[in-house]
PDB file of N, CA and C in Angstrom:
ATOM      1  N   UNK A   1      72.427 118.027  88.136  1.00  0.00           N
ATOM      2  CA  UNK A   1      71.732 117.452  89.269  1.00  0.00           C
ATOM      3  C   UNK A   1      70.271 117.249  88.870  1.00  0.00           C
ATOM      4  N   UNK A   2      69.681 116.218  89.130  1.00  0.00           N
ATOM      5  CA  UNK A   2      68.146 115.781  89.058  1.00  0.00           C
ATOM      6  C   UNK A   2      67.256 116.490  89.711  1.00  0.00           C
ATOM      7  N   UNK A   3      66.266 116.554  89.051  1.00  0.00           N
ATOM      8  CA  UNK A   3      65.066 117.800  89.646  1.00  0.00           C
ATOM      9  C   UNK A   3      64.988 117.180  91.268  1.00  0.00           C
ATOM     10  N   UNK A   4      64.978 115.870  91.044  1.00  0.00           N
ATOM     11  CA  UNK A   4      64.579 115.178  92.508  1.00  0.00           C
ATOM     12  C   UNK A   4      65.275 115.222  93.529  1.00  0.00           C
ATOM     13  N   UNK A   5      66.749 115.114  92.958  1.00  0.00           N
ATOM     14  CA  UNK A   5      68.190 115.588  93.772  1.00  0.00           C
ATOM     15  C   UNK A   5      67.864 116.950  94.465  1.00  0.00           C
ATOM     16  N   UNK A   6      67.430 117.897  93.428  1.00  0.00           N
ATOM     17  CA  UNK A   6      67.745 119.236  93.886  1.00  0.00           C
ATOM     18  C   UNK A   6      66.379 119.554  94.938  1.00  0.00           C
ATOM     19  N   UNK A   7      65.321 118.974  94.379  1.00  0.00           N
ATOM     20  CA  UNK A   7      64.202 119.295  95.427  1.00  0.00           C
ATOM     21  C   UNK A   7      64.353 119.085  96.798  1.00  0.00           C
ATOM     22  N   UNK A   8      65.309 117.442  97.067  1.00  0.00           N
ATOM     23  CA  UNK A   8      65.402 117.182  98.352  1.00  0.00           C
ATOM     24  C   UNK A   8      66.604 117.860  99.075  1.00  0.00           C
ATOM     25  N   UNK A   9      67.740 118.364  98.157  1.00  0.00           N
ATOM     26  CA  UNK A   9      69.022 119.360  98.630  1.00  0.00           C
ATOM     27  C   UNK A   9      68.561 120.762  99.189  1.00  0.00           C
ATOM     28  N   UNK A  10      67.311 121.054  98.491  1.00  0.00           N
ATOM     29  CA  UNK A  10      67.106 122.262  98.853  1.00  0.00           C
ATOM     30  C   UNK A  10      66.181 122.162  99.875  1.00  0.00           C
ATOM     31  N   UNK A  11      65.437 121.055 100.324  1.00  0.00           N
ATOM     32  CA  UNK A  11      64.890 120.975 101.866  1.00  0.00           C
ATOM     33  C   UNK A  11      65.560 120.643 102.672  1.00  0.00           C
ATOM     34  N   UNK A  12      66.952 119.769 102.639  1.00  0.00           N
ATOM     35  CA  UNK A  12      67.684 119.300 103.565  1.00  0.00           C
ATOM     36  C   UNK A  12      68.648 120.777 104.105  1.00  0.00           C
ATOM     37  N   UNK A  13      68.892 121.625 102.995  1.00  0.00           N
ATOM     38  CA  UNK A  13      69.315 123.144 103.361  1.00  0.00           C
ATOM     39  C   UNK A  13      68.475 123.745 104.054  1.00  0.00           C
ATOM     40  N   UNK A  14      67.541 123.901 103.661  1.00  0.00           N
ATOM     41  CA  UNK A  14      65.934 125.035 104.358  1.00  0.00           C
ATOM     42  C   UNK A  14      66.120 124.181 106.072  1.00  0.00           C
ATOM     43  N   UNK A  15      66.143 123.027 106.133  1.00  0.00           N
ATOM     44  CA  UNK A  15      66.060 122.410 107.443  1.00  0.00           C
ATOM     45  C   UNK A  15      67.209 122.537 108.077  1.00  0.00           C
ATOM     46  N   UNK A  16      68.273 122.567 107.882  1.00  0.00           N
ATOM     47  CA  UNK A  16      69.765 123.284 108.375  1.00  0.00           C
ATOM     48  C   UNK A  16      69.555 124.517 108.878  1.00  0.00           C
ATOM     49  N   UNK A  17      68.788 125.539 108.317  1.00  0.00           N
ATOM     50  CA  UNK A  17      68.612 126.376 108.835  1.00  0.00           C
ATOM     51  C   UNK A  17      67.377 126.755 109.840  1.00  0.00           C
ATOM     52  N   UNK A  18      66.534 125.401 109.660  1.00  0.00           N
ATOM     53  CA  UNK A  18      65.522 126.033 110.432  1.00  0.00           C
ATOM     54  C   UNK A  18      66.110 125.589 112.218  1.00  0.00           C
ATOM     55  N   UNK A  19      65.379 125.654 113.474  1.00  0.00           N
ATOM     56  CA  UNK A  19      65.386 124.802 114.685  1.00  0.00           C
ATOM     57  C   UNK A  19      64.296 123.657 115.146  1.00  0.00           C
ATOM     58  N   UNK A  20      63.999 122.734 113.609  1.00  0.00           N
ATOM     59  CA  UNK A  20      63.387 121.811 113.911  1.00  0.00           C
ATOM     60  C   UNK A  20      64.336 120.667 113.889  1.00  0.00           C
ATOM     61  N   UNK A  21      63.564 119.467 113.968  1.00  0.00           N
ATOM     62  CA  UNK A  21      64.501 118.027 114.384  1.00  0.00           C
ATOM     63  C   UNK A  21      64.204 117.596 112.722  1.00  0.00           C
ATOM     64  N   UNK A  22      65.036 116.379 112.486  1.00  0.00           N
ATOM     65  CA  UNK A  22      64.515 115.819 111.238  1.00  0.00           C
ATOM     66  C   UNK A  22      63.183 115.463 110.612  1.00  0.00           C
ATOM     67  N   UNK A  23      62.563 114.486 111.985  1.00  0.00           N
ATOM     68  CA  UNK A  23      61.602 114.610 111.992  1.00  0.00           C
ATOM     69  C   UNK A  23      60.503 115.623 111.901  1.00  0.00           C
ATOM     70  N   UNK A  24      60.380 116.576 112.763  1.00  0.00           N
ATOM     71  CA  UNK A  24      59.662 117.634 112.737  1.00  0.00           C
ATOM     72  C   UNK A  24      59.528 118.356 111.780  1.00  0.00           C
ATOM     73  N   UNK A  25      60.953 118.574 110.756  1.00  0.00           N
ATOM     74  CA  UNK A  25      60.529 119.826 109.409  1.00  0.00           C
ATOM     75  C   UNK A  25      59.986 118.639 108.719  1.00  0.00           C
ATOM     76  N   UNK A  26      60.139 117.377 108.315  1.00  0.00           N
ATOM     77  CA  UNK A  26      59.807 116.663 107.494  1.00  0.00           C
ATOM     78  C   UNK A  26      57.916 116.270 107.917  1.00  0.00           C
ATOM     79  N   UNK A  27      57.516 116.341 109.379  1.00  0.00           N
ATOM     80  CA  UNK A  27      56.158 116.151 108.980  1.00  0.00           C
ATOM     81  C   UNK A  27      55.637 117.911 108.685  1.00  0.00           C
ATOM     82  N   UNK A  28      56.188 118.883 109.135  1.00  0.00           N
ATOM     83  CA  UNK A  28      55.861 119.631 108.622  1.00  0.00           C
ATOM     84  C   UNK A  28      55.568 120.139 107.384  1.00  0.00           C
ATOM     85  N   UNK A  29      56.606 119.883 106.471  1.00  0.00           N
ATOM     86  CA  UNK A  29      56.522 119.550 105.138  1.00  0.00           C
ATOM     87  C   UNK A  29      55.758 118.969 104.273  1.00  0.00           C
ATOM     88  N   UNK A  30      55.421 117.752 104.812  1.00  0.00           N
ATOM     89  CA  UNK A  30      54.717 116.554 104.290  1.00  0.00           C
ATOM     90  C   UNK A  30      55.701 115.644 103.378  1.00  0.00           C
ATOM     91  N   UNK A  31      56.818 115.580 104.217  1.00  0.00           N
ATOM     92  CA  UNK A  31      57.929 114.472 102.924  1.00  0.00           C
ATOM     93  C   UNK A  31      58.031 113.628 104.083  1.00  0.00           C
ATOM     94  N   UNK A  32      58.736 112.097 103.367  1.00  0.00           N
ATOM     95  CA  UNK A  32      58.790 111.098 103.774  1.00  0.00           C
ATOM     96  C   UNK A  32      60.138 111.436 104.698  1.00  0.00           C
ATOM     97  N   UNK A  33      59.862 110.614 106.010  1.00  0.00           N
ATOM     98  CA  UNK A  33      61.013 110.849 106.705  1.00  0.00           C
ATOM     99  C   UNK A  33      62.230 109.996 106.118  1.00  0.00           C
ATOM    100  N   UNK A  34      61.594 108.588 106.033  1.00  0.00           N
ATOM    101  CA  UNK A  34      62.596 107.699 105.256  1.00  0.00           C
ATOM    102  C   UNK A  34      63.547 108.312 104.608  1.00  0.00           C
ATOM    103  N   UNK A  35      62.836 109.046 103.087  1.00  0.00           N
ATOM    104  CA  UNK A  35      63.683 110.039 102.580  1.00  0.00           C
ATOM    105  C   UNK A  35      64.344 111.093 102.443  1.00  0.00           C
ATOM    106  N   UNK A  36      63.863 111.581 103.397  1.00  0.00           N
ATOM    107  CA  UNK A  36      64.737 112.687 103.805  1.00  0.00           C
ATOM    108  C   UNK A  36      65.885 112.373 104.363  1.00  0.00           C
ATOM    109  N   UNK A  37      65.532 111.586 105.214  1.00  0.00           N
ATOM    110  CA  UNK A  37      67.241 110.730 106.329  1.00  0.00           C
ATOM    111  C   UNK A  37      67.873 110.098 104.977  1.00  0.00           C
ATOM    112  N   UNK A  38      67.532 109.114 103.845  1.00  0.00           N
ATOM    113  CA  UNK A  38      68.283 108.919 102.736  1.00  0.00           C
ATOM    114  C   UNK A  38      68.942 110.539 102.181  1.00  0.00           C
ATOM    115  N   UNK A  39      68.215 111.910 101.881  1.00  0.00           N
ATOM    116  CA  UNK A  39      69.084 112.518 100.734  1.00  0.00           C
ATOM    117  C   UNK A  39      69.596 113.114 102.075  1.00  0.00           C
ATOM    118  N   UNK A  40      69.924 113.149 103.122  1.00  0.00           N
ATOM    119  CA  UNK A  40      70.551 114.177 104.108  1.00  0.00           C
ATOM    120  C   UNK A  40      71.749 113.163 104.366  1.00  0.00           C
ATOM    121  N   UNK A  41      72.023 112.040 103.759  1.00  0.00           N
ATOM    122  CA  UNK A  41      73.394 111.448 104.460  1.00  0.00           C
ATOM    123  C   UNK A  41      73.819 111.417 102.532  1.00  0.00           C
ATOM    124  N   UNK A  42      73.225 111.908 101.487  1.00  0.00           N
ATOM    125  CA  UNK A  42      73.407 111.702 100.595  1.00  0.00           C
ATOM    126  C   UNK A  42      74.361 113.237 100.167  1.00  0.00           C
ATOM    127  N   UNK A  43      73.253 114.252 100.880  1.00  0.00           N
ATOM    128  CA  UNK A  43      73.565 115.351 101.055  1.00  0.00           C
ATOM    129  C   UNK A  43      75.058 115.536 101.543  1.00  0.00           C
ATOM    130  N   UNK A  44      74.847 114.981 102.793  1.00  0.00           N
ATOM    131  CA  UNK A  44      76.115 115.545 103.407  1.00  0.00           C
ATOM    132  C   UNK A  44      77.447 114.521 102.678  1.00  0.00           C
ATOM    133  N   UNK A  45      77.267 113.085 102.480  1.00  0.00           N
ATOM    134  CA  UNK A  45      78.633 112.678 101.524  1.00  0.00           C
ATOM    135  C   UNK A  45      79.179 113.442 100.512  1.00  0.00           C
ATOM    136  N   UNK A  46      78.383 114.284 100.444  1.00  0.00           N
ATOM    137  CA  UNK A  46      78.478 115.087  98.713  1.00  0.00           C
ATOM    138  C   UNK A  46      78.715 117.013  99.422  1.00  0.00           C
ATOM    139  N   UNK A  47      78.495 117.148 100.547  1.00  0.00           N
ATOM    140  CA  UNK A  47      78.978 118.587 100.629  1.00  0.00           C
ATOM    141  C   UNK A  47      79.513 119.082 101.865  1.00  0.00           C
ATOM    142  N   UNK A  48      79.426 118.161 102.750  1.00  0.00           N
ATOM    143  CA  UNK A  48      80.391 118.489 103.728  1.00  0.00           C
ATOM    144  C   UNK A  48      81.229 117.440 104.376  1.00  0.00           C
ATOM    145  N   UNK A  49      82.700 117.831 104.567  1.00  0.00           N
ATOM    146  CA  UNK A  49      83.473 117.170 104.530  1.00  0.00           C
ATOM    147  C   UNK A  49      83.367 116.030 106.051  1.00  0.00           C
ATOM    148  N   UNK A  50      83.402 115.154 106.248  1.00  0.00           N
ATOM    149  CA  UNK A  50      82.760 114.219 107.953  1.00  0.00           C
ATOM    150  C   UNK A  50      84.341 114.946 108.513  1.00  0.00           C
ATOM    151  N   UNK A  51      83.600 114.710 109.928  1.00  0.00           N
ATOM    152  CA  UNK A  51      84.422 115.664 111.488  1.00  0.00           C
ATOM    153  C   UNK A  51      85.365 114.052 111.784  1.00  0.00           C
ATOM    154  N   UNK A  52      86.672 114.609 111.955  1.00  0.00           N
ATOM    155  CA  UNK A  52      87.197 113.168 112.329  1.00  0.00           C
ATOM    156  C   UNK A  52      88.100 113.343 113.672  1.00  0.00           C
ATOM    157  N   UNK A  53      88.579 112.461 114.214  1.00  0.00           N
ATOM    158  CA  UNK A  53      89.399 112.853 115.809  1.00  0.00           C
ATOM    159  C   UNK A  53      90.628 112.291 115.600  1.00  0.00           C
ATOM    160  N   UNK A  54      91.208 112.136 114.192  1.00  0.00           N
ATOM    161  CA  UNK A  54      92.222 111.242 114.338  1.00  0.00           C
ATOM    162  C   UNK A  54      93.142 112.956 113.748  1.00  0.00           C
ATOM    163  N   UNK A  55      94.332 112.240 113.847  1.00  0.00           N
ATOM    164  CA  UNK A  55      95.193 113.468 113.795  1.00  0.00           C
ATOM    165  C   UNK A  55      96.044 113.091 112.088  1.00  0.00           C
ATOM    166  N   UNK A  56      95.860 113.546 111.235  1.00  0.00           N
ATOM    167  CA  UNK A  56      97.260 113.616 110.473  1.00  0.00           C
ATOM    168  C   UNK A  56      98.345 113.997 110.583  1.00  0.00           C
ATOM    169  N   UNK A  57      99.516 113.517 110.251  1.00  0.00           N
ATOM    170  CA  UNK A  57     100.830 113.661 110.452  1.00  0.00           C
ATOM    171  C   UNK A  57     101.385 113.578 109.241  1.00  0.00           C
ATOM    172  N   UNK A  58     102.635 114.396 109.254  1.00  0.00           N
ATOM    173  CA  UNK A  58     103.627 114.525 108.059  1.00  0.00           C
ATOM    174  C   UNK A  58     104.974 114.390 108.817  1.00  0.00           C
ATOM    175  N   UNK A  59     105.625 113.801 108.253  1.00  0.00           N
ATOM    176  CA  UNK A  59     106.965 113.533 108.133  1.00  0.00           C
ATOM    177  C   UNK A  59     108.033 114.152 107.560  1.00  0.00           C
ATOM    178  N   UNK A  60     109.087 114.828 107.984  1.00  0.00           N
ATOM    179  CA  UNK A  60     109.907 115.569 107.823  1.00  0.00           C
ATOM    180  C   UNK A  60     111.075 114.780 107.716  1.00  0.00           C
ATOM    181  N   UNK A  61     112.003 115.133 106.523  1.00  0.00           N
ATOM    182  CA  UNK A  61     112.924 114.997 106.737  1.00  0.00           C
ATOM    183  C   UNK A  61     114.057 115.816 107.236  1.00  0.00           C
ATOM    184  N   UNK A  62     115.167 115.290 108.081  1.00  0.00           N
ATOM    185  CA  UNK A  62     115.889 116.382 108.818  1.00  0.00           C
ATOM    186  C   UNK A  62     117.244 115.607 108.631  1.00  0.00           C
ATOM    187  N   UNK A  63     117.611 116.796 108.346  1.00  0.00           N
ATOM    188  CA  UNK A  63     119.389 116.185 108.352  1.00  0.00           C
ATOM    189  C   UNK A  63     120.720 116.864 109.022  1.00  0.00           C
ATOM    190  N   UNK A  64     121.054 116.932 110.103  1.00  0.00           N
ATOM    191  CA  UNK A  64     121.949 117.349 111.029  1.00  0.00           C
ATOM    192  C   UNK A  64     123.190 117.534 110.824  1.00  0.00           C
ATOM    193  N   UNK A  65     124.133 118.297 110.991  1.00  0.00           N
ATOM    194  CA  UNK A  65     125.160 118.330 110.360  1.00  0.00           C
ATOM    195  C   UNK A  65     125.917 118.771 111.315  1.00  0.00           C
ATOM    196  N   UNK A  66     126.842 118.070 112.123  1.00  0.00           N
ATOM    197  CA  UNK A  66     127.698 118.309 113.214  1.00  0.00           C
ATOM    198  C   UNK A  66     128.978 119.702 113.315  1.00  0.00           C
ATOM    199  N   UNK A  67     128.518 120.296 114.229  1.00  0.00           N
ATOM    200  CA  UNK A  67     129.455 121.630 114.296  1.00  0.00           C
ATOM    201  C   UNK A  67     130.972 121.295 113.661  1.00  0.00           C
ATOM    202  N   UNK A  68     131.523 121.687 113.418  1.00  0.00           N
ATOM    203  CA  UNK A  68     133.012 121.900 113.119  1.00  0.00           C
ATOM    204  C   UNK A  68     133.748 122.377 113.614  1.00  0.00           C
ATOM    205  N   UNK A  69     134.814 121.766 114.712  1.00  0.00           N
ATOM    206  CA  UNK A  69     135.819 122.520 116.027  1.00  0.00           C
ATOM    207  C   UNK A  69     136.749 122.309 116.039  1.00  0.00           C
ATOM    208  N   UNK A  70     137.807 122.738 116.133  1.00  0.00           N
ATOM    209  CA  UNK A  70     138.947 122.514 116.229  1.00  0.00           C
ATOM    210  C   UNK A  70     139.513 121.993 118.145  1.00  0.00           C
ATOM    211  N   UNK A  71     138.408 122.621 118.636  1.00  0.00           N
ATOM    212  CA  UNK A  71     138.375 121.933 120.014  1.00  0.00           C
ATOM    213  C   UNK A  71     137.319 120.874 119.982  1.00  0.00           C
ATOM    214  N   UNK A  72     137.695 119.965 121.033  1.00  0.00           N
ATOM    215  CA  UNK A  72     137.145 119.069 121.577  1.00  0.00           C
ATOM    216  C   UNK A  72     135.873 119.613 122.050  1.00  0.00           C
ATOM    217  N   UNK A  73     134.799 119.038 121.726  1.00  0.00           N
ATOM    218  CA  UNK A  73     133.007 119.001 122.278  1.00  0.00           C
ATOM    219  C   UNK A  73     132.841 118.218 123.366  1.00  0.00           C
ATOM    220  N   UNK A  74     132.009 119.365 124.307  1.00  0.00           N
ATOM    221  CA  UNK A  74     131.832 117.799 125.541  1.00  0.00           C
ATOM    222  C   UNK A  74     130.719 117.211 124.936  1.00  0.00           C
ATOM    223  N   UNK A  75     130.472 115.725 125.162  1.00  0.00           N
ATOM    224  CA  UNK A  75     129.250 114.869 125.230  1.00  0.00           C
ATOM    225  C   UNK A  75     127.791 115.645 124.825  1.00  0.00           C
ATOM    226  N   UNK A  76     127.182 115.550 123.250  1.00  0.00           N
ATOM    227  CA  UNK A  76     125.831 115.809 123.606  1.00  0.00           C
ATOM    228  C   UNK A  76     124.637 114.999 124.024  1.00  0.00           C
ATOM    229  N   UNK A  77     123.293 115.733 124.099  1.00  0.00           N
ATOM    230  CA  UNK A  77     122.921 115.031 125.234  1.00  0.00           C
ATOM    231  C   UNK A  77     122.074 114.128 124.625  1.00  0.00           C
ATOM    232  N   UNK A  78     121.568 114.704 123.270  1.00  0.00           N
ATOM    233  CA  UNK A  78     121.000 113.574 122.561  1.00  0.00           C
ATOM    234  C   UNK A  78     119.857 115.003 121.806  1.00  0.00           C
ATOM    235  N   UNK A  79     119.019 113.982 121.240  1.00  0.00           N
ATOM    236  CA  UNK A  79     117.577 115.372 120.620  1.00  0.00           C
ATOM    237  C   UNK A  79     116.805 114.530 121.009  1.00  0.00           C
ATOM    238  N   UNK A  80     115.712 115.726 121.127  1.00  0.00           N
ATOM    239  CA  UNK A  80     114.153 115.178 121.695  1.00  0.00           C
ATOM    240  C   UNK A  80     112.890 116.240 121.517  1.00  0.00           C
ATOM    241  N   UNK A  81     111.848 115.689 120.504  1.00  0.00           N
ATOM    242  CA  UNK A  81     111.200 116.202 119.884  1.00  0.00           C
ATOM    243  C   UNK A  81     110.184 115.813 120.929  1.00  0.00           C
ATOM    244  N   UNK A  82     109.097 116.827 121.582  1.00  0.00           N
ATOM    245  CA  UNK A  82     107.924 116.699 122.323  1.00  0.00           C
ATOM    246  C   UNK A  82     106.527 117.163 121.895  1.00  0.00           C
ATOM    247  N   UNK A  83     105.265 116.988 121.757  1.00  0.00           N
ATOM    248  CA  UNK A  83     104.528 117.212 121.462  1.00  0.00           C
ATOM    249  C   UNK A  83     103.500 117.039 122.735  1.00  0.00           C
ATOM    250  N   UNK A  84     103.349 117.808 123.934  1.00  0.00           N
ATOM    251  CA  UNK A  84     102.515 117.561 125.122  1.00  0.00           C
ATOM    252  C   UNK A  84     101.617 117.128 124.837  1.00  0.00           C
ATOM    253  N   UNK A  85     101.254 116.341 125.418  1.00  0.00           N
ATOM    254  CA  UNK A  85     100.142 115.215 125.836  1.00  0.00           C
ATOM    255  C   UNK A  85      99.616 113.707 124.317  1.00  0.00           C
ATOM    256  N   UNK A  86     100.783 114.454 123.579  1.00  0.00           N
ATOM    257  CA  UNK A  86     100.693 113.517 122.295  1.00  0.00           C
ATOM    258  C   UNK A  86     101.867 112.562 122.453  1.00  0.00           C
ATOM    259  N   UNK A  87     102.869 112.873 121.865  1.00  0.00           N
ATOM    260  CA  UNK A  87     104.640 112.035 121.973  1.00  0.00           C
ATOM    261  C   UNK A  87     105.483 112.959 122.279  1.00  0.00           C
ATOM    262  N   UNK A  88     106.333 112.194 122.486  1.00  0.00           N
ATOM    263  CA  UNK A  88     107.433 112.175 122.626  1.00  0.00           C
ATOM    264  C   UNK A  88     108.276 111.015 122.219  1.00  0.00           C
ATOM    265  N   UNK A  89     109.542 111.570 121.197  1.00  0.00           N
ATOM    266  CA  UNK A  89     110.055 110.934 120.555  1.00  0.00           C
ATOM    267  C   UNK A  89     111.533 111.794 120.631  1.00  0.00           C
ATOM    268  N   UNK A  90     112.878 110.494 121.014  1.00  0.00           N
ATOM    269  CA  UNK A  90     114.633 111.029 121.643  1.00  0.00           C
ATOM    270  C   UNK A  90     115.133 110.469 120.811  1.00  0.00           C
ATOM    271  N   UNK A  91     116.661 110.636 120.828  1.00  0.00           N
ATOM    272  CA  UNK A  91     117.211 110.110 120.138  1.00  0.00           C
ATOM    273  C   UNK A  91     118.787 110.278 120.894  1.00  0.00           C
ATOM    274  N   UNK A  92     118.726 109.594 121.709  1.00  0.00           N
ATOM    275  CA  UNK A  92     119.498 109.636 122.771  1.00  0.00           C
ATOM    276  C   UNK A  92     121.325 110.017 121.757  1.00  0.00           C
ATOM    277  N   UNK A  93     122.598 110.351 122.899  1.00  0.00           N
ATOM    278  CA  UNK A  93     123.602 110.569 121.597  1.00  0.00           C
ATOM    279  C   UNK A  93     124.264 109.525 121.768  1.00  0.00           C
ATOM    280  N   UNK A  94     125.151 108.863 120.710  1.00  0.00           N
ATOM    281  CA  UNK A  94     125.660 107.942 120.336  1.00  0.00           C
ATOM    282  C   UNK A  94     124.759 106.921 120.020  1.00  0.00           C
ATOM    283  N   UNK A  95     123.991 107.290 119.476  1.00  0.00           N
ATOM    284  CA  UNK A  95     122.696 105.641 119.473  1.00  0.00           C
ATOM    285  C   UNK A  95     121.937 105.669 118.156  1.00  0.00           C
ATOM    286  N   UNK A  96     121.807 104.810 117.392  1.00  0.00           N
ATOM    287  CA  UNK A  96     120.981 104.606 115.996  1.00  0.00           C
ATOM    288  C   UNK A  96     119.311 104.533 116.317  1.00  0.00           C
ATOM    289  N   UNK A  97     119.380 104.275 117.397  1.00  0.00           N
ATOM    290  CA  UNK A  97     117.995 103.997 117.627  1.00  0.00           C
ATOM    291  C   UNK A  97     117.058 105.027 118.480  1.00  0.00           C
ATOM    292  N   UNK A  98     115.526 105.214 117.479  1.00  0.00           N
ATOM    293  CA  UNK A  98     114.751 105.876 118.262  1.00  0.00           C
ATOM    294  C   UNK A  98     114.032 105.545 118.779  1.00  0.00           C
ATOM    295  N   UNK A  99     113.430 106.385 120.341  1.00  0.00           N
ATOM    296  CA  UNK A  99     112.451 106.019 121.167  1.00  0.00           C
ATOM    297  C   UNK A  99     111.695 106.706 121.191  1.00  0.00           C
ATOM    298  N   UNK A 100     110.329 106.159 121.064  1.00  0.00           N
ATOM    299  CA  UNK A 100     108.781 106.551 120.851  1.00  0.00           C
ATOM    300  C   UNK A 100     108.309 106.641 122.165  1.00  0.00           C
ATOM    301  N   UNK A 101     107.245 107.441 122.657  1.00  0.00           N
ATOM    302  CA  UNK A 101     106.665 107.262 123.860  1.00  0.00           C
ATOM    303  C   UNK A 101     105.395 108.132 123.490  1.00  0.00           C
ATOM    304  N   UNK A 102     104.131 107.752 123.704  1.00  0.00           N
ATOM    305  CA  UNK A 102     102.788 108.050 123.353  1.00  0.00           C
ATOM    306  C   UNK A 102     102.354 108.496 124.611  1.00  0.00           C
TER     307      UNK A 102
END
């Protein structure tokens, strides 16, 4: 890392910890605000990871394997995977097709 890198990493830290505004530790300091707002978004691309609202999802595979009876099964009713206030996703019985609902 560059002396210049590290000079401004280690004020953009010192100011993380202090309870001033950007502005404020920086005239305190005597550094350019310009630059400081440059190494603090430089800073943070490089050490903390950005806050996001979206959700990741993984996909499972599942594979079902129908009881084995020598009696007759009544009618099932279908499967249905819920996730409150996110989806809901059926799979009604006898049917190839799934239904999504957000």
């Amino acid at each position: 890392m560059s002396s210049k890198r590290m000079f401004w990493f280690q004020h953009i830290e010192a100011w993380h910890t202090s309870d001033l505004s950007q502005a404020e530790y920086a005239r305190q300091h005597q550094l350019s605000i310009k630059s400081f707002g440059y190494y603090r978004r430089r800073y943070v691309g490089e050490h903390e990871q950005p806050q996001s609202n979206t959700v990741k999802a993984t996909l499972l595979s599942v594979h079902i394997e129908p009881e084995v009876s020598s009696k007759p099964q009544p009618s099932a009713t279908g499967i249905s995977l819920t996730y409150p206030e996110v989806f809901a996703l059926s799979w009604p019985p006898d049917s190839t097709r799934w239904f999504y609902d957000k």
